[in-house]
Protein backbone atom coordinates (compact mmCIF):
# COMPACT_ATOMS: atom_id res chain seq x y z
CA UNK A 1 -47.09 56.13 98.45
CA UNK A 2 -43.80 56.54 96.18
CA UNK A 3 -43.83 60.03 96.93
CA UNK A 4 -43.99 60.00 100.97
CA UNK A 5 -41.17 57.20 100.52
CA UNK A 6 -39.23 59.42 99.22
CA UNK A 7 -39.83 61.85 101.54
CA UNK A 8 -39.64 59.76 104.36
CA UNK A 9 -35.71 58.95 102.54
CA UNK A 10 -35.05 62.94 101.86
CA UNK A 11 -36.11 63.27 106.03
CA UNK A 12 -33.75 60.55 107.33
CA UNK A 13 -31.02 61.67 104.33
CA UNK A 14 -31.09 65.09 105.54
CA UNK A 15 -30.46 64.04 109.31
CA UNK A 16 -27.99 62.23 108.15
CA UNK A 17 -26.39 65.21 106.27
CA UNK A 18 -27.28 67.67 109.54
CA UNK A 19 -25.73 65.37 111.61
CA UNK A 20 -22.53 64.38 109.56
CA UNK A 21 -22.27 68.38 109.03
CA UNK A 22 -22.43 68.91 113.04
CA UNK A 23 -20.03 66.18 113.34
CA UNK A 24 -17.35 68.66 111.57
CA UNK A 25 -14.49 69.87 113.79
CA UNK A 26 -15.09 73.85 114.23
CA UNK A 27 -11.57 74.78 113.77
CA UNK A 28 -11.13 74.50 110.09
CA UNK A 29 -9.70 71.15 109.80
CA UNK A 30 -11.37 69.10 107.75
CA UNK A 31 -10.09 65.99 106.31
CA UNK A 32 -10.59 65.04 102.30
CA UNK A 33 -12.90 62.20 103.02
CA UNK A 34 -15.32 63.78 105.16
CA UNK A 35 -15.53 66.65 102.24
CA UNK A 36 -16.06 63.62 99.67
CA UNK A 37 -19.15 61.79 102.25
CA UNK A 38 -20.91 65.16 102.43
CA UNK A 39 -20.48 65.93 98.76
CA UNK A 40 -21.91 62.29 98.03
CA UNK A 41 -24.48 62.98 100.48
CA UNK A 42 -25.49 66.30 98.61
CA UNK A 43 -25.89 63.86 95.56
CA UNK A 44 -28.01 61.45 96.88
CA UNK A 45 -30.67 63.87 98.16
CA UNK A 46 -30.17 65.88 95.01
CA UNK A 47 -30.98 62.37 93.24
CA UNK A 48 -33.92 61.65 95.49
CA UNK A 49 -35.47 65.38 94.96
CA UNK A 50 -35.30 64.42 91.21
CA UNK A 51 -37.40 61.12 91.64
CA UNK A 52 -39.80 63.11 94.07
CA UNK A 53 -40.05 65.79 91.35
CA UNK A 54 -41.10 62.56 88.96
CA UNK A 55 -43.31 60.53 91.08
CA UNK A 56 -45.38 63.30 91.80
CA UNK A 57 -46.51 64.65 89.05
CA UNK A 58 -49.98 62.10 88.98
CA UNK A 59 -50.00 62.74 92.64
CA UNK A 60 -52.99 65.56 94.30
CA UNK A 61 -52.65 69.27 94.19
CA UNK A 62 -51.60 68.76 98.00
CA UNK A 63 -49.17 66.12 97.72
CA UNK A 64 -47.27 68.05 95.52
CA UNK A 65 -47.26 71.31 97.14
CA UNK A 66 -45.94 69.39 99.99
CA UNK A 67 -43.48 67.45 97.58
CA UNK A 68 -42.54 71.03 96.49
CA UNK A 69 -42.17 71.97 99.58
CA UNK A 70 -39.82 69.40 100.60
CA UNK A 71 -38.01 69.70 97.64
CA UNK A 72 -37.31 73.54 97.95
CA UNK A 73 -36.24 72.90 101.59
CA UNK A 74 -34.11 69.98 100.24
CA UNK A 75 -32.82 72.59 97.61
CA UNK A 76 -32.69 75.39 100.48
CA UNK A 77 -30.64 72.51 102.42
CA UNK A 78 -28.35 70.94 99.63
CA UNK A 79 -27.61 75.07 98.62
CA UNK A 80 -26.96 76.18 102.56
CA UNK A 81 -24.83 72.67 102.91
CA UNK A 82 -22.99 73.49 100.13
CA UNK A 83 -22.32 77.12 100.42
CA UNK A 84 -21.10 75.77 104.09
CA UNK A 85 -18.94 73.20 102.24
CA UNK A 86 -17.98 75.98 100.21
CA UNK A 87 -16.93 78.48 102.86
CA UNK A 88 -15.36 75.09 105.20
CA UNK A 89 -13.34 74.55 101.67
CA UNK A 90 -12.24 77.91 101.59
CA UNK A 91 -11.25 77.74 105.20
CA UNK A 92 -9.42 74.96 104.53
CA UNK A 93 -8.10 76.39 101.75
CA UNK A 94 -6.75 79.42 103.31
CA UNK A 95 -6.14 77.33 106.10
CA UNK A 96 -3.78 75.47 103.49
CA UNK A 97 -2.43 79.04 102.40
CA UNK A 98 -2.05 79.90 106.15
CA UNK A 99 -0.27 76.81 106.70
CA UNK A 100 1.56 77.48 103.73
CA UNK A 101 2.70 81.09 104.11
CA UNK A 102 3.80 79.79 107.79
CA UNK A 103 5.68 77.24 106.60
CA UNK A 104 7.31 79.92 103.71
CA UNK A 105 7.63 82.37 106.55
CA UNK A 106 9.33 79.37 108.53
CA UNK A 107 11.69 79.03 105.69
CA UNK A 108 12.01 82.58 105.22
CA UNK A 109 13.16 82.85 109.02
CA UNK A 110 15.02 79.60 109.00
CA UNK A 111 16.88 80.90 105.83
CA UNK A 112 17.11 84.29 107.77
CA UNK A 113 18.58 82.89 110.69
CA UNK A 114 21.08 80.69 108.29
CA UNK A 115 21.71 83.84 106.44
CA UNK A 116 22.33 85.39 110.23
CA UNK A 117 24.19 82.74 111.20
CA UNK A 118 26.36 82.93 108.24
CA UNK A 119 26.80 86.46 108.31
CA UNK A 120 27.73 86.25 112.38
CA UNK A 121 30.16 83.55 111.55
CA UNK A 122 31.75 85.32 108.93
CA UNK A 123 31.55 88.66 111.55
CA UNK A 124 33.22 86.58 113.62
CA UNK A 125 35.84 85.04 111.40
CA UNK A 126 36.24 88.84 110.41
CA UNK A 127 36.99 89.43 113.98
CA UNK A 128 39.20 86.63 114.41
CA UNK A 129 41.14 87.33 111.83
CA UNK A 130 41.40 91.24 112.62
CA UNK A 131 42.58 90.42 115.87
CA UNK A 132 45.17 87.74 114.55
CA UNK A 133 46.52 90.62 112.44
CA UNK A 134 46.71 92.94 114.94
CA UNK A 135 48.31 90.49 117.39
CA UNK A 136 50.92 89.98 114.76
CA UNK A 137 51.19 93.50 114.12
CA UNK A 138 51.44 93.91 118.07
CA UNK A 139 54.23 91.18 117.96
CA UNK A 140 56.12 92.85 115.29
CA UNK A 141 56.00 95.97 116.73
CA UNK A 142 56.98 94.03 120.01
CA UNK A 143 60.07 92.43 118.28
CA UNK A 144 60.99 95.60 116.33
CA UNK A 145 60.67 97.68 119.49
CA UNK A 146 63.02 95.34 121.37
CA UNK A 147 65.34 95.17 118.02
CA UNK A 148 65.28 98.98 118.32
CA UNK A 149 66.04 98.78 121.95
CA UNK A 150 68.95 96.39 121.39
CA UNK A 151 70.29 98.80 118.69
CA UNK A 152 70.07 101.08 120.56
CA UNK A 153 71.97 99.73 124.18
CA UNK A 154 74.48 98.54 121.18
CA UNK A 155 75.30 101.87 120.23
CA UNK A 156 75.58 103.18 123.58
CA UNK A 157 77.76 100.60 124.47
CA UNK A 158 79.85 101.55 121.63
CA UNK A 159 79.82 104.83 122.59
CA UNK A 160 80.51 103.92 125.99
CA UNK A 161 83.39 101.93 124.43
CA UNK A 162 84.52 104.54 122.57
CA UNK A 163 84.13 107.31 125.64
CA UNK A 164 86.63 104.84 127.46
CA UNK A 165 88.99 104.36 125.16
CA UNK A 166 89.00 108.03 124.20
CA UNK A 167 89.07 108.50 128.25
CA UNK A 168 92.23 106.07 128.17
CA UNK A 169 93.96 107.66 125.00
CA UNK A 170 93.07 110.86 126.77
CA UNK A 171 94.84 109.36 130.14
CA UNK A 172 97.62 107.67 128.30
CA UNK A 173 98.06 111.08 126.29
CA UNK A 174 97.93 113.41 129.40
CA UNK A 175 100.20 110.56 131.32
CA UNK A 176 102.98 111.06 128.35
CA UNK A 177 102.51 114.96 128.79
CA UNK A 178 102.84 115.05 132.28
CA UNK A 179 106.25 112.27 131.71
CA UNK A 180 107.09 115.33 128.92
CA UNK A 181 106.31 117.48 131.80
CA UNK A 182 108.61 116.04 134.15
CA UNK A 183 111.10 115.05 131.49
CA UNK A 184 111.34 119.07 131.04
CA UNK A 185 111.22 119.70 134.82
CA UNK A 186 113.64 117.51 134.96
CA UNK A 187 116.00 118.51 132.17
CA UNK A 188 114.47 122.50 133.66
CA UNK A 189 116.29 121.32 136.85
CA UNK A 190 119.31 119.81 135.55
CA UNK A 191 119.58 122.81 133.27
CA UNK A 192 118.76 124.84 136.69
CA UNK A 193 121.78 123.06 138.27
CA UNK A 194 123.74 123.65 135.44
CA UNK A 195 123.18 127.38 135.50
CA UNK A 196 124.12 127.51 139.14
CA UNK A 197 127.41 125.64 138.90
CA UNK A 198 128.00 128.68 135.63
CA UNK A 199 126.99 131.19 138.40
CA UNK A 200 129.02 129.51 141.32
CA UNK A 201 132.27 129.06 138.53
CA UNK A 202 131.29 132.58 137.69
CA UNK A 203 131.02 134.33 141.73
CA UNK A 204 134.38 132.57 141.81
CA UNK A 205 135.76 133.79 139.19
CA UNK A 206 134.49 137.17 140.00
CA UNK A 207 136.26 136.86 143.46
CA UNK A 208 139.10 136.05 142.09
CA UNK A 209 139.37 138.44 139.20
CA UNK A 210 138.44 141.21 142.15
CA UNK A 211 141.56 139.60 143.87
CA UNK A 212 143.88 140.26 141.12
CA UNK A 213 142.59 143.84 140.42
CA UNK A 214 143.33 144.85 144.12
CA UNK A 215 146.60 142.75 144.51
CA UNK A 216 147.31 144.92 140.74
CA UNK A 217 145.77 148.36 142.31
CA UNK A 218 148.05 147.73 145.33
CA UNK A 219 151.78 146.59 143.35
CA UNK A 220 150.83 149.99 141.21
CA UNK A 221 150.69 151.81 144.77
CA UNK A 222 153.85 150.53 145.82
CA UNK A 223 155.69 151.14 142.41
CA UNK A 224 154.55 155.02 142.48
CA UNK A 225 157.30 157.59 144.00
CA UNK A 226 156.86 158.81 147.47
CA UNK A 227 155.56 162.90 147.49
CA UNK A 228 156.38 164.87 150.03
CA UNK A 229 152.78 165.10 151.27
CA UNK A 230 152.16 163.30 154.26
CA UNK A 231 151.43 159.77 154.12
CA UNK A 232 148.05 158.39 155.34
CA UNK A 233 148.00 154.93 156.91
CA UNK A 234 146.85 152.53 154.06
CA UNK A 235 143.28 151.68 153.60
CA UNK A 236 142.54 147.87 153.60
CA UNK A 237 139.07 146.69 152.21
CA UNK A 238 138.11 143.75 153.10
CA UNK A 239 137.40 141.08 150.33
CA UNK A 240 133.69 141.18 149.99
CA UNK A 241 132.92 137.41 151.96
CA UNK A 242 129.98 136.04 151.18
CA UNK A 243 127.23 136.48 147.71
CA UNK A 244 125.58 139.33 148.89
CA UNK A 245 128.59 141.33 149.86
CA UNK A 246 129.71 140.90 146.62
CA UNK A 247 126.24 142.24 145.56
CA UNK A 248 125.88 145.24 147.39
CA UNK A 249 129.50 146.35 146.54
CA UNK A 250 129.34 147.67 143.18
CA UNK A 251 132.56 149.18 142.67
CA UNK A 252 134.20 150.04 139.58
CA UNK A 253 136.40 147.72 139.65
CA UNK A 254 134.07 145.16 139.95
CA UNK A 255 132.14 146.36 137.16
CA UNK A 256 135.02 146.54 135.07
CA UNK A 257 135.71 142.67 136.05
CA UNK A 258 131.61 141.93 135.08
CA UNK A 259 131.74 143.44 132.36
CA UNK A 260 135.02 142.06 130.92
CA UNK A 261 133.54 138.78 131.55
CA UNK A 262 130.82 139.77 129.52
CA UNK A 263 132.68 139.94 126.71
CA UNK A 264 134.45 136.30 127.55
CA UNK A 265 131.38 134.48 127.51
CA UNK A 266 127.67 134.98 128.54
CA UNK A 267 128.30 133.20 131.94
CA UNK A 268 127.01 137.06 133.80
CA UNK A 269 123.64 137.27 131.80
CA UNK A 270 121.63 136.87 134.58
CA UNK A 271 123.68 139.56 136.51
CA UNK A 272 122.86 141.79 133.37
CA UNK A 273 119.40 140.88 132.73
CA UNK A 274 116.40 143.52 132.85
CA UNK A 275 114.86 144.45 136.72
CA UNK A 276 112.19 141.95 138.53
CA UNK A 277 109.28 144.04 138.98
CA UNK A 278 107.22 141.12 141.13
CA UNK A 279 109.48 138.76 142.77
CA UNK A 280 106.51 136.44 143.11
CA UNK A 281 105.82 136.43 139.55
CA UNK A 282 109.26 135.91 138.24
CA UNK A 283 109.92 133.06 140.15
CA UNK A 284 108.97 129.37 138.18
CA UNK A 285 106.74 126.73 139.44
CA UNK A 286 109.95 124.74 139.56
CA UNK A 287 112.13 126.83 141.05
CA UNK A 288 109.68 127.95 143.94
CA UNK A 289 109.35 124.17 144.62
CA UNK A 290 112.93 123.58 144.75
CA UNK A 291 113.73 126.92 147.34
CA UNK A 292 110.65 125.83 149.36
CA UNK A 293 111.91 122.48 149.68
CA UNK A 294 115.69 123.86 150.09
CA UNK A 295 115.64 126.67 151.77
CA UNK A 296 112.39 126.97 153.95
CA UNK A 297 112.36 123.05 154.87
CA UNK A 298 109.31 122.34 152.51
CA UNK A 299 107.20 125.12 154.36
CA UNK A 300 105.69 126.64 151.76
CA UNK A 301 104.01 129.41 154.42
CA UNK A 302 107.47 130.72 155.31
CA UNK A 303 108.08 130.55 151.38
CA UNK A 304 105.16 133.29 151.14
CA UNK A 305 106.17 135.27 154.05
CA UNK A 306 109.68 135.69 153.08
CA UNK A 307 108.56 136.85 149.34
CA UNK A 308 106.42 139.23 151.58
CA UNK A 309 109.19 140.88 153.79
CA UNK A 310 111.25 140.96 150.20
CA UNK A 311 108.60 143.10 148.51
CA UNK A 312 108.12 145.32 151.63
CA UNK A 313 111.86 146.43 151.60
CA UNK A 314 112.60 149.62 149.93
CA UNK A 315 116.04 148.64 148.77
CA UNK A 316 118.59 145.79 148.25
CA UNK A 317 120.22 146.82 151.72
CA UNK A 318 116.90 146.14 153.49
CA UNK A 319 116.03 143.40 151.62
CA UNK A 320 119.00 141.67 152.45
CA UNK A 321 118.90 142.87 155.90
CA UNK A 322 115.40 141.31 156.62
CA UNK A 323 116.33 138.08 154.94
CA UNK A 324 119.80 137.76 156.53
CA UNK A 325 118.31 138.47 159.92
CA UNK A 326 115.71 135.26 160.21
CA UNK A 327 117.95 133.07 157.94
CA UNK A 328 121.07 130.93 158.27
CA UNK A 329 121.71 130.02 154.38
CA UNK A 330 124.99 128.23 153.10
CA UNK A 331 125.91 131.24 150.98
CA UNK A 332 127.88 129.05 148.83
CA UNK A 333 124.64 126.64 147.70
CA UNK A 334 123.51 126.82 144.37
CA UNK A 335 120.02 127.24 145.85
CA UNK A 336 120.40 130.14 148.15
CA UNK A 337 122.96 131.87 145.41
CA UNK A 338 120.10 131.95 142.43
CA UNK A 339 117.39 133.17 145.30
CA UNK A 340 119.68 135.63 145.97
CA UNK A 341 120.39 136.11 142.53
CA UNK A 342 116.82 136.90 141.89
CA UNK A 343 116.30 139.17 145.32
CA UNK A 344 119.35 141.02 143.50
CA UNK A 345 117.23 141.30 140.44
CA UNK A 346 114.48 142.76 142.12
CA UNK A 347 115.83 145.52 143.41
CA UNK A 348 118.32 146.44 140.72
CA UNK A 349 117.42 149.92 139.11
């Protein structure tokens, strides 16, 4: 009877164990207490086998062979339960591991991303900072270009300064040479004036000196004795009237009278002075103003065409012919006596 008891209790212990082990969840999880009720569970048939394997040793050949029985598929049980406890606690422990190395890779990728993080904030502190320093750069390359700039419209204005005040100097400098200028045309025309009153004081004195050699030719006439040839009415010349009379007569006399005044003074040197080879060239700026102004009413065309007719003539004669002939001068002018003077010159051999 003990020994189908304890059957009867291995039976009902075992569904107990098959059902608590169907009850488990099939994903792995299994919680410690449900591990411990199993394991306990394991023990108690384990202890029940035991008092089977006692009870039924004064028990018939076929009650034990079935106690046997029973206790090798309790055994069979108990080992399959527990090698299924085994492999669940495995599971669970690599379950555990799993959830372990997740949680470590977790970390791992949490510290990864911090490390990321870190590194992109630093990147972009980097960045920040490179583009700070090249802003400043920009604005002191900005500032030094417009310093340069500055410097430089600074200088030009000084040069520009300097260009005007070297354009003034060079204004007040050619404004005091053309005053010099004028000073000397001016002191040129007084001098000019001066010359022509010598030359008018001198064509008087000439005519005058030519007066007293023909009024002393004429007393030696009378003073000589009368020959018996026969007498020829007396020749009168007439005293040469006007400038270029005196010009074209060149009598001894006269050149006796020049050149004794020669020796007086230098009043004659521009009767004496070398030949005019150009009458345009050998008259001065000044003194071609002051004959076109004075003599050809500030026409400077019939200046040119007069100078013309001059240098066409083939003599003094002609010259003075041609000019005489379209012109009504004041012989006695200092103006028309030094153009005359220098028509004179230009034909003198």
């Amino acid at each position: 009877m003990q020994t189908k008891n304890l059957i009867k209790i291995i039976k009902a212990e075992a569904t107990v164990l098959v059902s608590m082990i169907e009850s488990l969840p099939d994903d792995g999880d299994i919680q410690p207490f449900a591990i411990e009720m199993l394991q306990s569970k394991i023990r108690d048939l384990n202890n029940i086998a035991v008092h089977l394997s006692s009870a039924g040793a004064d028990a018939t050949s076929d009650d034990n062979a079935a106690a046997i029985a029973a206790q090798e598929a309790a055994r069979k049980a108990a080992e399959e339960e527990e090698a299924r406890l085994f492999a669940e606690a495995e599971a669970a422990k690599r379950a555990e591991e799993l959830e372990a190395a997740r949680k470590a890779a977790e970390e791992a990728q949490r510290i990864a991303a911090q490390k990321a993080a870190e590194e992109a904030a630093h990147k972009a502190a980097a960045e920040e900072e490179a583009r700070r320093i090249a802003a400043e750069e920009a604005r002191k390359a900005e500032e030094n270009a417009r310093r340069i700039a500055a410097e430089e419209a600074a200088r030009k204005a000084k040069e520009e300064e300097a260009r005007r005040i070297a354009e003034a100097e060079a204004a007040r400098k050619a404004a005091e040479e053309l005053a010099r200028k004028a000073a000397e045309a001016e002191a040129a025309r007084k001098a000019a004036e001066e010359e022509a009153k010598k030359a008018k004081s001198l064509a008087d004195m000439f005519a005058d000196n030519t007066a007293d050699v023909e009024q002393t030719y004429n007393a030696e006439d009378e003073q000589q004795p009368a020959t018996s040839a026969p007498t020829e009415p007396a020749k009168t010349e007439s005293k040469p009237s006007t400038l270029a009379d005196r010009f074209q007569q060149n009598t001894p006399s006269v050149n006796d009278v020049l050149a004794g005044l020669e020796k007086k003074a230098n009043l004659a040197s521009r009767f004496n002075s070398r030949p005019i080879t150009n009458l345009r060239k050998a008259i001065k700026i000044n003194d071609r103003i002051r004959f076109v102004n004075e003599l050809f009413d500030r026409d400077s065309i019939q200046y040119e065409q007069t100078i013309d007719l001059i240098e066409s003539s083939a003599n003094i004669n002609e010259a003075l012919d041609k000019l005489f002939s379209s012109r009504n001068w004041n012989q006695e002018d200092e103006t028309t006596v030094d153009f005359l003077e220098l028509v004179y010159q230009r034909f003198k051999s």
